[in-house]
Structure formats: C-alpha cells, structure tokens
C-alpha atoms as a PDB file:
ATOM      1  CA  UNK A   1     197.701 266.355 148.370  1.00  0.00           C
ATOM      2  CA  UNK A   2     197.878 265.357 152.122  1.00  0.00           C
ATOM      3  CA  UNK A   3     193.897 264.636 152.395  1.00  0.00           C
ATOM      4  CA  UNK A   4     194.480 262.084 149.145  1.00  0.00           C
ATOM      5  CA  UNK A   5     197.451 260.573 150.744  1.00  0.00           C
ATOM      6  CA  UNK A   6     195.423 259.505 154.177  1.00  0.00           C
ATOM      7  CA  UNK A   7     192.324 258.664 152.401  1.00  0.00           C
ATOM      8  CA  UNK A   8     194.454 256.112 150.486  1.00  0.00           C
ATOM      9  CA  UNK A   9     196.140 254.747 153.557  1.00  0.00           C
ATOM     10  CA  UNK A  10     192.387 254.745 154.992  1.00  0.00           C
ATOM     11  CA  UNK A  11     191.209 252.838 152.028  1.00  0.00           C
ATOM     12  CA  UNK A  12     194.225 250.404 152.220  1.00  0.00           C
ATOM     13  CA  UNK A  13     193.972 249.767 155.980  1.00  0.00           C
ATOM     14  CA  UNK A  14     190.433 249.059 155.602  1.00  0.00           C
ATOM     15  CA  UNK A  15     191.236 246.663 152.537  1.00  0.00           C
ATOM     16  CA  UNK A  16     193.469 244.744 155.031  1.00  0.00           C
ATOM     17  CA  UNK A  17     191.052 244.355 157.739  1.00  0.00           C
ATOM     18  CA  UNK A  18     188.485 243.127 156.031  1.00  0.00           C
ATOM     19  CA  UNK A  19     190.519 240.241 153.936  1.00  0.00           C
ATOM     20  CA  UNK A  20     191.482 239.394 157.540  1.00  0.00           C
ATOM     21  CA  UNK A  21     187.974 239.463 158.758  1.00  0.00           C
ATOM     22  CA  UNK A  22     186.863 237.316 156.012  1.00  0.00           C
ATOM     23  CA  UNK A  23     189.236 234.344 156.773  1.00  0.00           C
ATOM     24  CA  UNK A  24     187.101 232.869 159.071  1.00  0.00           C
ATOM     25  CA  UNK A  25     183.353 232.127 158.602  1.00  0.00           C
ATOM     26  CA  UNK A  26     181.477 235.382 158.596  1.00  0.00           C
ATOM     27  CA  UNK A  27     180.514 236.635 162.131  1.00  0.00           C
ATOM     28  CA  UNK A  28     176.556 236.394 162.683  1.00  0.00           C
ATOM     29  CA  UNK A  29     174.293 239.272 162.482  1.00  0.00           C
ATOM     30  CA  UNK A  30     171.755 237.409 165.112  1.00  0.00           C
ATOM     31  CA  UNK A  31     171.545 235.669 168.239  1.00  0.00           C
ATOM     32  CA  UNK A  32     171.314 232.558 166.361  1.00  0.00           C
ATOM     33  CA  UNK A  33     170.135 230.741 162.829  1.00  0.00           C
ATOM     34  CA  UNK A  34     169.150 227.334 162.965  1.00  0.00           C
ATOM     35  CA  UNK A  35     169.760 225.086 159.999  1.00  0.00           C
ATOM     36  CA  UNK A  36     166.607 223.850 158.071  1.00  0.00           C
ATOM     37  CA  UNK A  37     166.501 221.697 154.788  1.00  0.00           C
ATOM     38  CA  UNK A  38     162.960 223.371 153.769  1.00  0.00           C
ATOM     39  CA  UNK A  39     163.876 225.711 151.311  1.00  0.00           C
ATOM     40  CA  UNK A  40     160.649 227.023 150.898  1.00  0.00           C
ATOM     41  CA  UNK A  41     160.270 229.048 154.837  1.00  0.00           C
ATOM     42  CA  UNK A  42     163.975 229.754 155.186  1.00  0.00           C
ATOM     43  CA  UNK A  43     166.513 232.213 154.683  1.00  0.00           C
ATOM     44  CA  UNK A  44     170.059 231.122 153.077  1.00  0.00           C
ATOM     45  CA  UNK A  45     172.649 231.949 155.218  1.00  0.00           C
ATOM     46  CA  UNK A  46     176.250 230.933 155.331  1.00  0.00           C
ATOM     47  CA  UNK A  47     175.627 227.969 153.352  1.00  0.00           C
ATOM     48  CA  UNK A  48     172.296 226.994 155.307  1.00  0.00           C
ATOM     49  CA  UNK A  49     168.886 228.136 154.948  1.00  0.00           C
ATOM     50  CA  UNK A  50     167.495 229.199 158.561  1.00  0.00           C
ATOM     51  CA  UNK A  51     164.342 228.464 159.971  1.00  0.00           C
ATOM     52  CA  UNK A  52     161.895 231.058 161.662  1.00  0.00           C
ATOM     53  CA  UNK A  53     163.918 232.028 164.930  1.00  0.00           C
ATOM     54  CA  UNK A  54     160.575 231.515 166.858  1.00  0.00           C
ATOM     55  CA  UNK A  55     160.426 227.762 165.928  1.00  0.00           C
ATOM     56  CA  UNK A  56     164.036 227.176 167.307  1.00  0.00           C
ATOM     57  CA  UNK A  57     164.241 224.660 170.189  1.00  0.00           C
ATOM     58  CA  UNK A  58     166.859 223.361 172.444  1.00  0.00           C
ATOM     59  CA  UNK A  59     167.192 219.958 170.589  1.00  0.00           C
ATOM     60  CA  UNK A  60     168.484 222.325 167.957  1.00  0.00           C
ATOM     61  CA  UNK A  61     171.261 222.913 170.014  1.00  0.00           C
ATOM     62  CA  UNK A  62     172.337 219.407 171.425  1.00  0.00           C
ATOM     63  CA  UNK A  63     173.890 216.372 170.046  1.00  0.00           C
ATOM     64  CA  UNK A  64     175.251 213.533 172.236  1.00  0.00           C
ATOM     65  CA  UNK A  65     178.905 212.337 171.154  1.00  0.00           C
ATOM     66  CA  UNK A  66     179.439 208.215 171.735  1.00  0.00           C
ATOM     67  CA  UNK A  67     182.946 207.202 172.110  1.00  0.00           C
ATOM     68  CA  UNK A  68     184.091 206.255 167.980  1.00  0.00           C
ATOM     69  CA  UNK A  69     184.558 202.658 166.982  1.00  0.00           C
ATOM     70  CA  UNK A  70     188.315 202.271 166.486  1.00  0.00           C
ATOM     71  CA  UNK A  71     188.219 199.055 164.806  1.00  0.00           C
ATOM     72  CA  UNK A  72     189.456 199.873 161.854  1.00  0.00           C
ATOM     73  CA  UNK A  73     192.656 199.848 159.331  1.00  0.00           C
ATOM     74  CA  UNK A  74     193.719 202.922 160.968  1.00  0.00           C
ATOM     75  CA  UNK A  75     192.846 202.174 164.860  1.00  0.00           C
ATOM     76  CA  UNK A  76     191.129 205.454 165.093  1.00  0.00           C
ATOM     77  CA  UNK A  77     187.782 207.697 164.612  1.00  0.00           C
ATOM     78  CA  UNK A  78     186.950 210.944 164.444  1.00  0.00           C
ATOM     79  CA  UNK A  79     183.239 211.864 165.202  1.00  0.00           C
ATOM     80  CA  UNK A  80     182.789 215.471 164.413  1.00  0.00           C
ATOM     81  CA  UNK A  81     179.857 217.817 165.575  1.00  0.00           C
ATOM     82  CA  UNK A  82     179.364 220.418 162.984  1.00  0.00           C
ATOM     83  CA  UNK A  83     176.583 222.144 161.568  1.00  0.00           C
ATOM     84  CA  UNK A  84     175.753 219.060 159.935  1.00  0.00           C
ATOM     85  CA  UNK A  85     175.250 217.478 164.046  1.00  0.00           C
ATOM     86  CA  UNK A  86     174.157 220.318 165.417  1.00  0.00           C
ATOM     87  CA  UNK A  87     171.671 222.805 162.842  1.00  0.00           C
ATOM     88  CA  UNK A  88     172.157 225.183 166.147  1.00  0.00           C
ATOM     89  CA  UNK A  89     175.670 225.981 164.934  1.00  0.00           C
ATOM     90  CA  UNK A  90     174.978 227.397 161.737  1.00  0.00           C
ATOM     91  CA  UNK A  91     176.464 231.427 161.887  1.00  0.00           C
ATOM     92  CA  UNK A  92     178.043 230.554 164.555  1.00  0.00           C
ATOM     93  CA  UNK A  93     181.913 229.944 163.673  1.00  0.00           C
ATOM     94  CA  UNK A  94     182.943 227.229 165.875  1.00  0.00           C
ATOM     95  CA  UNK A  95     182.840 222.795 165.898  1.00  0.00           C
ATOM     96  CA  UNK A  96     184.157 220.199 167.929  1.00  0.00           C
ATOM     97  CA  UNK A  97     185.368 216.833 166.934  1.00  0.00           C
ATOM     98  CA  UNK A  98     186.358 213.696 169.116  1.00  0.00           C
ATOM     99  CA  UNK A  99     188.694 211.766 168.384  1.00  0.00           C
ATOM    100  CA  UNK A 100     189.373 208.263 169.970  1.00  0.00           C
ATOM    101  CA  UNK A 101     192.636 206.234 169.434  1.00  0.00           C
ATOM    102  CA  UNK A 102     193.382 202.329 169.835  1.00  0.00           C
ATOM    103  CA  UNK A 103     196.882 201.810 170.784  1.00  0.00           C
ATOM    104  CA  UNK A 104     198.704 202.402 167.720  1.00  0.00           C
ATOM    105  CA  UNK A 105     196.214 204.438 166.326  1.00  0.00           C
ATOM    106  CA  UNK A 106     196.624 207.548 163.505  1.00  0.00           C
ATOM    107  CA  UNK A 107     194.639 209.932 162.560  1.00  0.00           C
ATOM    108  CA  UNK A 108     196.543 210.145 159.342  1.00  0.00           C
ATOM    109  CA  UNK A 109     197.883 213.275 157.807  1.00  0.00           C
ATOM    110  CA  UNK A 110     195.116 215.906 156.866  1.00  0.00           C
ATOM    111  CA  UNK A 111     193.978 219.329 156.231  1.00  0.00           C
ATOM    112  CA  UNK A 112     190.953 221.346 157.175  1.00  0.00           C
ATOM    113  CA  UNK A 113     190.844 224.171 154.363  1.00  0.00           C
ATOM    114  CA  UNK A 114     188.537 226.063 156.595  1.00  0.00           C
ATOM    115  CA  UNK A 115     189.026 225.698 160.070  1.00  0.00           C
ATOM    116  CA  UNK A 116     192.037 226.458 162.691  1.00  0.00           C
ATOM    117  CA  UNK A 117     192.061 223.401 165.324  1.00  0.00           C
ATOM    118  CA  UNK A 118     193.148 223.301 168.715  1.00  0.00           C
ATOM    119  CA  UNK A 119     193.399 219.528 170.366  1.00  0.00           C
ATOM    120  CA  UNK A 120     193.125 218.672 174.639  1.00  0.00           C
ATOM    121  CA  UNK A 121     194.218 215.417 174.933  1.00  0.00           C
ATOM    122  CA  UNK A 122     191.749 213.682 177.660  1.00  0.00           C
ATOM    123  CA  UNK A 123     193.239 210.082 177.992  1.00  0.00           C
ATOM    124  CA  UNK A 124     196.486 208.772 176.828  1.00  0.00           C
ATOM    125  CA  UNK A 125     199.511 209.965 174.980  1.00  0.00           C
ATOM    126  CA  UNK A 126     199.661 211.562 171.249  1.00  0.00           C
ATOM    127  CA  UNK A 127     202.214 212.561 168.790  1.00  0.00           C
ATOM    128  CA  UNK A 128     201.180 215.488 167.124  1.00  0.00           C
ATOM    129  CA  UNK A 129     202.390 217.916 164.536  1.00  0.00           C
ATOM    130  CA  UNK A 130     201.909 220.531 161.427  1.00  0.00           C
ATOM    131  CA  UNK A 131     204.282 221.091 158.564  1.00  0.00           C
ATOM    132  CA  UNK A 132     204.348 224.771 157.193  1.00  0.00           C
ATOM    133  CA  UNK A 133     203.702 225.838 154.148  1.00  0.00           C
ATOM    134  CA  UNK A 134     206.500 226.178 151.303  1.00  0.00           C
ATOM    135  CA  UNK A 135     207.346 229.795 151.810  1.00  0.00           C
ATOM    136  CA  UNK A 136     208.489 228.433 155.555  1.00  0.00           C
ATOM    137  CA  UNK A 137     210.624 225.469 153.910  1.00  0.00           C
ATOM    138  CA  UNK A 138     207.968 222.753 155.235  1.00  0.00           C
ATOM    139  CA  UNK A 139     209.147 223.134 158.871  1.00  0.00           C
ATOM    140  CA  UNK A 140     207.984 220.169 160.935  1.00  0.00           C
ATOM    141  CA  UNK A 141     206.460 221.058 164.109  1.00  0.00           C
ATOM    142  CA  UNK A 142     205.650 218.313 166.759  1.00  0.00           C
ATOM    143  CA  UNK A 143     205.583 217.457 169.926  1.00  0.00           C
ATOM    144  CA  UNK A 144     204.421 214.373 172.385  1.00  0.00           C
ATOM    145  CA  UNK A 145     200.855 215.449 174.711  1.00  0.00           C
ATOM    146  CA  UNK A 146     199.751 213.978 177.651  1.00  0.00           C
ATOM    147  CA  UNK A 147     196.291 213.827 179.439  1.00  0.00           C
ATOM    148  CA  UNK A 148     195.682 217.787 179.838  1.00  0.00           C
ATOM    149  CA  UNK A 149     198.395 218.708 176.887  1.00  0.00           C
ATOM    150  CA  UNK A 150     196.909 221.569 174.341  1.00  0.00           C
ATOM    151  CA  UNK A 151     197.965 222.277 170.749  1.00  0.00           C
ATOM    152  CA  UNK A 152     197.019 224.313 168.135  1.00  0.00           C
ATOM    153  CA  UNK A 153     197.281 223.374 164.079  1.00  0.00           C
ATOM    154  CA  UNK A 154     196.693 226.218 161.975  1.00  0.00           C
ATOM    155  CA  UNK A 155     194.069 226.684 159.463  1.00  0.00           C
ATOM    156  CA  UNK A 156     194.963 224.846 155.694  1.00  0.00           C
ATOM    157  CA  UNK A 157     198.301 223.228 157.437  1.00  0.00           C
ATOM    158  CA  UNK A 158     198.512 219.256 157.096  1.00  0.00           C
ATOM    159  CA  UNK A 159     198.619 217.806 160.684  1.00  0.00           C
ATOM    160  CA  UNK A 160     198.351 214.230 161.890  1.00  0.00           C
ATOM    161  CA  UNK A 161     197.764 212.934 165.861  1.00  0.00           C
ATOM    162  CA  UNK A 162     199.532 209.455 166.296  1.00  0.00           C
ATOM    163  CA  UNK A 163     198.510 207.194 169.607  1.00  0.00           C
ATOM    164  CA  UNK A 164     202.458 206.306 170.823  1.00  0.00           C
ATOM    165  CA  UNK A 165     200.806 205.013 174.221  1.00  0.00           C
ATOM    166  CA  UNK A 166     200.061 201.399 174.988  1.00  0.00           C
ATOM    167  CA  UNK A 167     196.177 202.292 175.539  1.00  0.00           C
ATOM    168  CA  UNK A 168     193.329 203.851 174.083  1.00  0.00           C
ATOM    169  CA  UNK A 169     193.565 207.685 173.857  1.00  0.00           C
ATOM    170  CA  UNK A 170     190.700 210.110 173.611  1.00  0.00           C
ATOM    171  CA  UNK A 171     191.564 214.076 172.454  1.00  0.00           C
ATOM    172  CA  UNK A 172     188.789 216.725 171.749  1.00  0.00           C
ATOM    173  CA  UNK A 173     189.380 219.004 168.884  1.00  0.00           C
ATOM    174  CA  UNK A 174     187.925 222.301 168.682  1.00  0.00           C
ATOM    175  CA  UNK A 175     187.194 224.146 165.150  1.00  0.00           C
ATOM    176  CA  UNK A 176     187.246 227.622 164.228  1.00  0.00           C
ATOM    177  CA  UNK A 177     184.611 227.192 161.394  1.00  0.00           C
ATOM    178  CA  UNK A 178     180.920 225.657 162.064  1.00  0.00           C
ATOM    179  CA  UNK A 179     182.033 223.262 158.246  1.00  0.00           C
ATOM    180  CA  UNK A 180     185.675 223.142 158.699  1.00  0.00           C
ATOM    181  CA  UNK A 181     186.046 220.269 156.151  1.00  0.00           C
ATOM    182  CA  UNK A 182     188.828 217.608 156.086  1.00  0.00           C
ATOM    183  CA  UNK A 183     191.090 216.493 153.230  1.00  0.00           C
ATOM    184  CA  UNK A 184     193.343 213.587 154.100  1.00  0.00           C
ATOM    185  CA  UNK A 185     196.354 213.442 151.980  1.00  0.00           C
ATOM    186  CA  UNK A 186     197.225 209.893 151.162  1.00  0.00           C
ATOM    187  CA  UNK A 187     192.969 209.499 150.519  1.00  0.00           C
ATOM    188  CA  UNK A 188     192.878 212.947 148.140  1.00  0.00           C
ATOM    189  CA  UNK A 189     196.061 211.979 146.035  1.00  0.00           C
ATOM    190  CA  UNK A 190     195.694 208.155 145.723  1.00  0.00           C
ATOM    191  CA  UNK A 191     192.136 207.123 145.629  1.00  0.00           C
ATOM    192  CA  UNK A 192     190.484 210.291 143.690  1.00  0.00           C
ATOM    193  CA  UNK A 193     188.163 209.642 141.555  1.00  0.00           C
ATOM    194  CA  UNK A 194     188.368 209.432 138.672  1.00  0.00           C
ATOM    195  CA  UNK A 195     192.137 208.718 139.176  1.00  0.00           C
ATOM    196  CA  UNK A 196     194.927 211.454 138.895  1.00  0.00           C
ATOM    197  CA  UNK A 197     197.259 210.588 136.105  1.00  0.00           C
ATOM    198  CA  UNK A 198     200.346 208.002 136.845  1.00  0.00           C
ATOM    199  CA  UNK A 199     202.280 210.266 134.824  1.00  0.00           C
ATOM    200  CA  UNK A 200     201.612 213.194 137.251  1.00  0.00           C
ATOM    201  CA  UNK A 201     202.092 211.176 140.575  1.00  0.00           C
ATOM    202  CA  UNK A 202     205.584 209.114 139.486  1.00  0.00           C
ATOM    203  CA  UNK A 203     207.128 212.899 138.575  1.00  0.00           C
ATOM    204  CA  UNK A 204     205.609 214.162 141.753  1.00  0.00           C
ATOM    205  CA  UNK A 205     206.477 211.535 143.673  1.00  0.00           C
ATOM    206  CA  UNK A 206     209.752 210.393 142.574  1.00  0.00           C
ATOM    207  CA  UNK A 207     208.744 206.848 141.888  1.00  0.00           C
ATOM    208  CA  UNK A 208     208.323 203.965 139.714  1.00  0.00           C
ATOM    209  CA  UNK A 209     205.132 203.931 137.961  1.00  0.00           C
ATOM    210  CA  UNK A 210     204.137 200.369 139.571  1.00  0.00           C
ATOM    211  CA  UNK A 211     204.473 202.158 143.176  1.00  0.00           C
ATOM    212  CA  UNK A 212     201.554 204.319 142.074  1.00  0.00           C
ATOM    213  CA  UNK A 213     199.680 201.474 140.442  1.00  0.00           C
ATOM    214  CA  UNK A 214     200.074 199.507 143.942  1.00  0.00           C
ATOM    215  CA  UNK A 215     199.035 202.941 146.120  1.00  0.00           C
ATOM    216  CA  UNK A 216     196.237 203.795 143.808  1.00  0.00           C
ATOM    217  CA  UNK A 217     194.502 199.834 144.056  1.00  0.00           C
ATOM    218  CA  UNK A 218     194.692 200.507 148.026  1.00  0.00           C
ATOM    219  CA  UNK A 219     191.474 200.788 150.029  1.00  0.00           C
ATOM    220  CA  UNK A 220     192.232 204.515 151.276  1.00  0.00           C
ATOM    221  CA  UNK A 221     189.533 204.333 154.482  1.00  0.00           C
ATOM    222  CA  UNK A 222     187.869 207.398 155.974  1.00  0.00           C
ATOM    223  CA  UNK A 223     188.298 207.478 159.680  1.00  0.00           C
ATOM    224  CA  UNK A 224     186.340 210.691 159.791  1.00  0.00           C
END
C-alpha cells in the first residue's frame, strides 16, 4: 500500500514538471539547428526544418537591427529578430525586439501568446504596464522607466509601452520564445477578418452598435 502511494506521488510530481517544462519552447537537444526552407535535406524541428549542421555559417547567426521608422499613426515601431531574422535561433528559446518611440508614441496594447518579455529602456522615458488575468481581478500593473529602467511582462498578459517623454525613446525587448508572436488587441477585435459579429462586440463592449460600425471601418495599423 505504501510503495503504490509514492509511486503515485512520483507519477504526479513528474506530471507537474513536465507541463511546466513544456511552457516554454522545448529546450534543444544540439548545439544548434539552423532554419532552412528546403524541405527536401532538412529535419523538422520546432516548427523549422534544419539544415545539415556542417553547412551552418556565421551569417546564420547575425542580423543587423536599423533604428524603426516611427512615422506612423501610432509614432512607433517594433523591429523584431526572431527565427524568422535570424534561422540561427531556431531551438534555441530566446528573441529580441527593438522598439523605437516618437514623442508621443504607443506601442498599443498587445499580447505575445508565447513568449515572456523583459524591456531595458535605452533612451527616453516609457509608461509601461500588464493587466492580470481574470482570476487576479485584471490588476493593473505599471510603472514610469527611465534610460537603464528594466521590466518584465509575463507570458499571454496584455501589456502596452507609451513614450510620456518629449523625445524619441528607444527600449530593447527580450523574448523567452525564438516565435513569440504578437496579438494587438484593438487590431484582433476590430479589424478581423472576416469581421466578428456587431451583435457580439456591442454586448461585449457595452455600446451602441454604430460605435462598432465606426471602430470596425478604422485602419487598425501594424507597428510590428
């Protein structure tokens, strides 16, 4: 009876550490795993074929970043480096993004479903913050950052960086997934395609059906 009782605590501690291991992107099983397109002399891994690990070079592993065009509706850009930048990355877990800010400048409410983010603010001065989830009663965290200021948003929380400075601001964001995707709010809910139904968003949103008409004819722009 006592050997059956630890062998299911063993089988239910293991359970747990592996549904925390596999939050994250897997962890790799190799030095490295270069991204390749060629289906035909690769290996699928992680969402990326691989090529021969003899062929990899160091271009595989470099991208140069320009400073983002901020003329735009929103005064800001986001230039990520993921695997999509850098085929070097694939396996490996991790992505950058930089972020540059006119004065005024948002990076507008979003989400990364797969990626925990952690922002250094290089030039300027941002208003940041996260709202939880339901189950913590939407708490809004926040706080201003200065040149050298760190903060963390955690993975699948909706988080927005606002330049309250009167010049240009520059922040680095690093990515705990090598994909970590991006969902911006306002874009997602009022310019999907095909549309969602006015009936859904005046309920959601406690509104008159001609606010949603308006929001949904908007030009929703991607600063990402």
């Amino acid at each position: 009876m006592k050997g059956s009782v630890v062998a299911c605590s063993l089988v239910a501690f293991l359970a747990l550490v592996f549904s925390f291991a596999s939050a994250d992107d897997p962890s790799p099983l190799q030095d490295f795993c270069v991204a390749i397109n060629d289906t035909k002399h690769g290996v699928f891994v992680n969402g990326k074929f691989c090529k021969d690990a003899k062929l990899a070079k160091a271009e595989d592993f470099f991208f140069h970043v320009n400073p983002g065009n901020t003329d735009n509706p929103l005064g800001s850009k986001v230039t990520p480096v993921t695997v999509n930048e850098i085929l070097g990355l694939n396996t490996l877990g991790i992505s950058l993004a930089r972020i540059d800010f006119a004065a005024g400048g948002l990076n507008p409410p979003h989400i990364h479903p797969r990626g925990t983010e952690i922002l250094i603010v290089i030039e300027g001065e941002l208003l940041v913050g996260f709202v939880s989830s339901n189950q913590d009663n939407n708490r809004l965290f926040t706080k201003v950052l200065n040149k050298g200021d760190v903060f963390v948003f955690p993975i699948g929380l909706i988080h927005f960086q606002l330049n309250v400075g009167h010049e240009n601001a520059v922040a680095i964001a690093g990515l705990s997934s090598q994909n970590p995707g991006v969902i911006t709010i306002a874009n997602a809910v009022f310019g999907s395609t095909p549309p969602i139904s006015p009936e859904v968003l005046t309920k959601a949103f406690k509104v008159d059906e001609k606010i949603i008409a308006y929001l949904q004819k908007q030009f929703w722009y991607n600063n990402s």
